[in-house]
C-alpha atoms as a PDB file:
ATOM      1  CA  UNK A   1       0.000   0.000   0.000  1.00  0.00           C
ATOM      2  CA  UNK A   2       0.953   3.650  -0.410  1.00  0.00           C
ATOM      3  CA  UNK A   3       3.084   5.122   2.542  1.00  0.00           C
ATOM      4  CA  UNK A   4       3.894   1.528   3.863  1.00  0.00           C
ATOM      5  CA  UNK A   5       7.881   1.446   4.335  1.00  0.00           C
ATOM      6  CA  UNK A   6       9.588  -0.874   2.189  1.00  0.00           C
ATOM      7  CA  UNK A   7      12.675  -3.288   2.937  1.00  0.00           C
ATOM      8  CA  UNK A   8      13.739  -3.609  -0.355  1.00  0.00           C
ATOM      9  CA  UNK A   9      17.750  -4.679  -0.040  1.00  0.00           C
ATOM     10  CA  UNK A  10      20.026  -4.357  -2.419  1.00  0.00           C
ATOM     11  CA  UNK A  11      19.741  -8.235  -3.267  1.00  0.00           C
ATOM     12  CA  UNK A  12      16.601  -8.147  -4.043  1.00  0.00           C
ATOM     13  CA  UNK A  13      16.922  -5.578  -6.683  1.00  0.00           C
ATOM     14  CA  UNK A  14      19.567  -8.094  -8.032  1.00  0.00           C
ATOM     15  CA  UNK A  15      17.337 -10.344  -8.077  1.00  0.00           C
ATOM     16  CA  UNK A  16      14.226  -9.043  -9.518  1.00  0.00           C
ATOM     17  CA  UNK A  17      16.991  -8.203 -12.863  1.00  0.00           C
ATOM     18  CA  UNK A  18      18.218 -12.070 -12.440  1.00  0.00           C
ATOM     19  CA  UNK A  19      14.726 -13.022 -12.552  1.00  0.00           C
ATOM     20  CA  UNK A  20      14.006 -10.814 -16.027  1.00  0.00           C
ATOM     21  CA  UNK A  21      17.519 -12.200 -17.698  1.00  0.00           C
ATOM     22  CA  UNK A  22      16.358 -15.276 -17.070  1.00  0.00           C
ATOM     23  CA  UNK A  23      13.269 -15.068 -18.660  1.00  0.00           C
ATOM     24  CA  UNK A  24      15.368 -12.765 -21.011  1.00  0.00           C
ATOM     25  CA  UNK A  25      17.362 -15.714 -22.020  1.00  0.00           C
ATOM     26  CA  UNK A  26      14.417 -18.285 -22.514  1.00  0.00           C
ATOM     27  CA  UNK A  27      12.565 -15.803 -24.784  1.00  0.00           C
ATOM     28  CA  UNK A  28      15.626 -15.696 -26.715  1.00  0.00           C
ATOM     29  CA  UNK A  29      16.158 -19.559 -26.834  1.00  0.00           C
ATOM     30  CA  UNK A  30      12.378 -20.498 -27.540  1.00  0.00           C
ATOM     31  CA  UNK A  31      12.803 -18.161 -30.667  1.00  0.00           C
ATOM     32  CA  UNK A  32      16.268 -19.535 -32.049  1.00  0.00           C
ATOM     33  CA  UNK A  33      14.382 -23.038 -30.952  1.00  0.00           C
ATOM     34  CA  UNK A  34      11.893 -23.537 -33.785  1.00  0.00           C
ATOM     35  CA  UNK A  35      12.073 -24.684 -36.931  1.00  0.00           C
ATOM     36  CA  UNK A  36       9.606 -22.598 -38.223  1.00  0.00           C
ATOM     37  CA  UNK A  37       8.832 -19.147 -38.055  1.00  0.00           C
ATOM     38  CA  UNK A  38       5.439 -19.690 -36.044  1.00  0.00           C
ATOM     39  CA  UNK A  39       6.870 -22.373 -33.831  1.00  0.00           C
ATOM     40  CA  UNK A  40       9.664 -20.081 -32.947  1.00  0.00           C
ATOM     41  CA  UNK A  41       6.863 -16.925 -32.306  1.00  0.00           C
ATOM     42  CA  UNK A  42       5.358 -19.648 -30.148  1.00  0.00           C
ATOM     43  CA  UNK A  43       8.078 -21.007 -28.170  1.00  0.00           C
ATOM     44  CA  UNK A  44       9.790 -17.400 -27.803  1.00  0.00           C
ATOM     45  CA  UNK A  45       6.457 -16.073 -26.603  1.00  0.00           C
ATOM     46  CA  UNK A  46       5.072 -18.732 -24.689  1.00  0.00           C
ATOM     47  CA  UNK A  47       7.748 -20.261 -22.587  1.00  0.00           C
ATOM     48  CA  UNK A  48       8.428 -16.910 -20.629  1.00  0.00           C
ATOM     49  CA  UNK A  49       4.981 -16.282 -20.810  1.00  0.00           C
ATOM     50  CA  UNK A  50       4.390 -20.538 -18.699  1.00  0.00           C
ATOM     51  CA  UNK A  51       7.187 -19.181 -16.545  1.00  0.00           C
ATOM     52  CA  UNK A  52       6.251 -16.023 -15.563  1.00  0.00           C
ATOM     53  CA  UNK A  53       2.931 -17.266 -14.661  1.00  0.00           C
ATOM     54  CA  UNK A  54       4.448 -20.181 -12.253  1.00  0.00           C
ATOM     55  CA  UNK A  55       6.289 -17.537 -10.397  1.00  0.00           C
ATOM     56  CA  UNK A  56       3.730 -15.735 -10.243  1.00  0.00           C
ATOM     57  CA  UNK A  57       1.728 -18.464  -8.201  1.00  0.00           C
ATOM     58  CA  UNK A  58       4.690 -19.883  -6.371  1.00  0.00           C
ATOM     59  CA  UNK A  59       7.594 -18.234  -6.495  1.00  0.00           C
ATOM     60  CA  UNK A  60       6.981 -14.504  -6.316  1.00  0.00           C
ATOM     61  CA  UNK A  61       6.817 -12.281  -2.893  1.00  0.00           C
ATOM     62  CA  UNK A  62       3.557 -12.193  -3.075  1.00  0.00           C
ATOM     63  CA  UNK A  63       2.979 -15.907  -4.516  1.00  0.00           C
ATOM     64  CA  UNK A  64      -0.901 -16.511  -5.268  1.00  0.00           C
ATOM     65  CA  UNK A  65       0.483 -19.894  -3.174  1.00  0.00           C
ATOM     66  CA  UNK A  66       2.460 -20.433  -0.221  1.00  0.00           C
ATOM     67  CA  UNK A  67       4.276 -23.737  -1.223  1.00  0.00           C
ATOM     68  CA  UNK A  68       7.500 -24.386  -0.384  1.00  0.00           C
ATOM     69  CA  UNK A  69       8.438 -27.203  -2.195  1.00  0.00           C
ATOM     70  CA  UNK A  70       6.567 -25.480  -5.337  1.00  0.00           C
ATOM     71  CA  UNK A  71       8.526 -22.570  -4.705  1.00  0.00           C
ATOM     72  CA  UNK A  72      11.847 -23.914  -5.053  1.00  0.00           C
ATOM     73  CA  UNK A  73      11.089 -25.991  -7.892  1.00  0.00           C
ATOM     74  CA  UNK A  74       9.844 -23.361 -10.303  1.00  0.00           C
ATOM     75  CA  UNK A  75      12.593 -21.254  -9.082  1.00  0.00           C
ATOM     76  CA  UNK A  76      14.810 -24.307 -10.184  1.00  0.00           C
ATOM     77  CA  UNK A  77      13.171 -24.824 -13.332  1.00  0.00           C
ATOM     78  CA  UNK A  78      12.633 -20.607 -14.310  1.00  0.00           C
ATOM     79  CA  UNK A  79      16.609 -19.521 -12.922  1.00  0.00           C
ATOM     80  CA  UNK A  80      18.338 -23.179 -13.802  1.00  0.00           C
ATOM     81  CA  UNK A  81      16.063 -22.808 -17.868  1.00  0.00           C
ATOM     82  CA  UNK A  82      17.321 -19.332 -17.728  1.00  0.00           C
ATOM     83  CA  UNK A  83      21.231 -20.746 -16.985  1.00  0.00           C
ATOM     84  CA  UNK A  84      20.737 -22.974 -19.399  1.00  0.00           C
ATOM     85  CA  UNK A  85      19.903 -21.193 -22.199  1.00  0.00           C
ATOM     86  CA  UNK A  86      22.472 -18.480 -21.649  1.00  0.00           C
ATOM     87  CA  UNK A  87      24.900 -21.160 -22.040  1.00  0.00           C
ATOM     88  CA  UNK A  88      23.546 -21.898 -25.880  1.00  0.00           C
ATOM     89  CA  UNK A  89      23.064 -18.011 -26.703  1.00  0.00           C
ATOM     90  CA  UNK A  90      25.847 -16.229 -24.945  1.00  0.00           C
ATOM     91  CA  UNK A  91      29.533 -16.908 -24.880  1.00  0.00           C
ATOM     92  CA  UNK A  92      31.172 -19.585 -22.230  1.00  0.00           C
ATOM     93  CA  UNK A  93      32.381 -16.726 -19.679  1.00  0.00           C
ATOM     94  CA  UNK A  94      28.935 -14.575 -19.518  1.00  0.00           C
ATOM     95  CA  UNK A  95      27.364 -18.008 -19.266  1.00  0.00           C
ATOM     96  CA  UNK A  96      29.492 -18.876 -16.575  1.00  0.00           C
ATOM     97  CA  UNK A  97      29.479 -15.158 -15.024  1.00  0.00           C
ATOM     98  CA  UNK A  98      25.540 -15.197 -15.386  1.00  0.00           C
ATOM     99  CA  UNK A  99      25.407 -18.851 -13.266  1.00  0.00           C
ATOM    100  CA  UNK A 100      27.074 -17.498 -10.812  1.00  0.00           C
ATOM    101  CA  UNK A 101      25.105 -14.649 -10.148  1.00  0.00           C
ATOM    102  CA  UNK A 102      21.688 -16.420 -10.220  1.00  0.00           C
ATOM    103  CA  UNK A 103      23.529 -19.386  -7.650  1.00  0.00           C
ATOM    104  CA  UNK A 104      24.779 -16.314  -5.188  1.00  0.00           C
ATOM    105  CA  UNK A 105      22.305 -14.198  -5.448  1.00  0.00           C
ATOM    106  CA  UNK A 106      19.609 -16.911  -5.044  1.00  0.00           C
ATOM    107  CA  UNK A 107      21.827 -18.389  -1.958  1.00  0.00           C
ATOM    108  CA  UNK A 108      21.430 -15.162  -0.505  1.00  0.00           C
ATOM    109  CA  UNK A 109      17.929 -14.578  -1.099  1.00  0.00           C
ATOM    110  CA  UNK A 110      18.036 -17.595   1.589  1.00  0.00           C
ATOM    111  CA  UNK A 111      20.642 -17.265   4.088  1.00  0.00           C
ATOM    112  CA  UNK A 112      22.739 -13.921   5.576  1.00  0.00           C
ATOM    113  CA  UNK A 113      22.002 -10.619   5.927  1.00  0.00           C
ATOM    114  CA  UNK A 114      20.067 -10.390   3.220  1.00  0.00           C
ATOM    115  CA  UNK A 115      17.944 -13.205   3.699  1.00  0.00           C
ATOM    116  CA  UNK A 116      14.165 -13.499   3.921  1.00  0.00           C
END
């Protein structure tokens, strides 16, 4: 709400751009993925579009659910696709640089001073 404070860390800010290069990066690979021009539209559109709608339910702040297991395994499946398809559109050190960022940050979205 309006006028609440906020405790909005630095992490999280990483995060929330983590969270968009991920999805980013499986736009990007559902569109170099298809072997035609409407099953690339299709896969480029719709995989972020499945993804952003499972974090939206489980993994957000504000998650629709409040699963844990769920939680953790879209976050798996959204950050790890994300990793994953850096490493096919990207060169081996920002693929590399990029993992690492998504496995600290995320490890710190979970434990020390910046944890929730």
């Amino acid at each position: 709400m309006a006028g609440e404070p906020t405790d909005i860390n630095f992490n999280d800010v990483v995060a929330f751009l983590v969270e968009i290069a991920a999805l980013v990066a499986l736009g990007a690979w559902g569109f170099r993925s298809g072997s035609s021009p409407l099953q690339s539209w299709l896969l480029g559109l719709g995989i972020p579009t499945v993804a952003i709608v499972l974090w939206a339910l489980f993994a957000a702040p504000r998650a629709v659910y409040d699963v844990y297991p769920a939680e953790l395994a879209v976050k798996v499946l959204v950050l790890g696709g994300g990793v994953l398809a850096a490493f096919t559109l990207v060169p081996i050190g920002w693929a590399i640089a990029f993992a690492i960022l998504v496995a600290v940050n995320t490890i710190l979205l979970y434990v020390g001073p910046f944890a929730r």
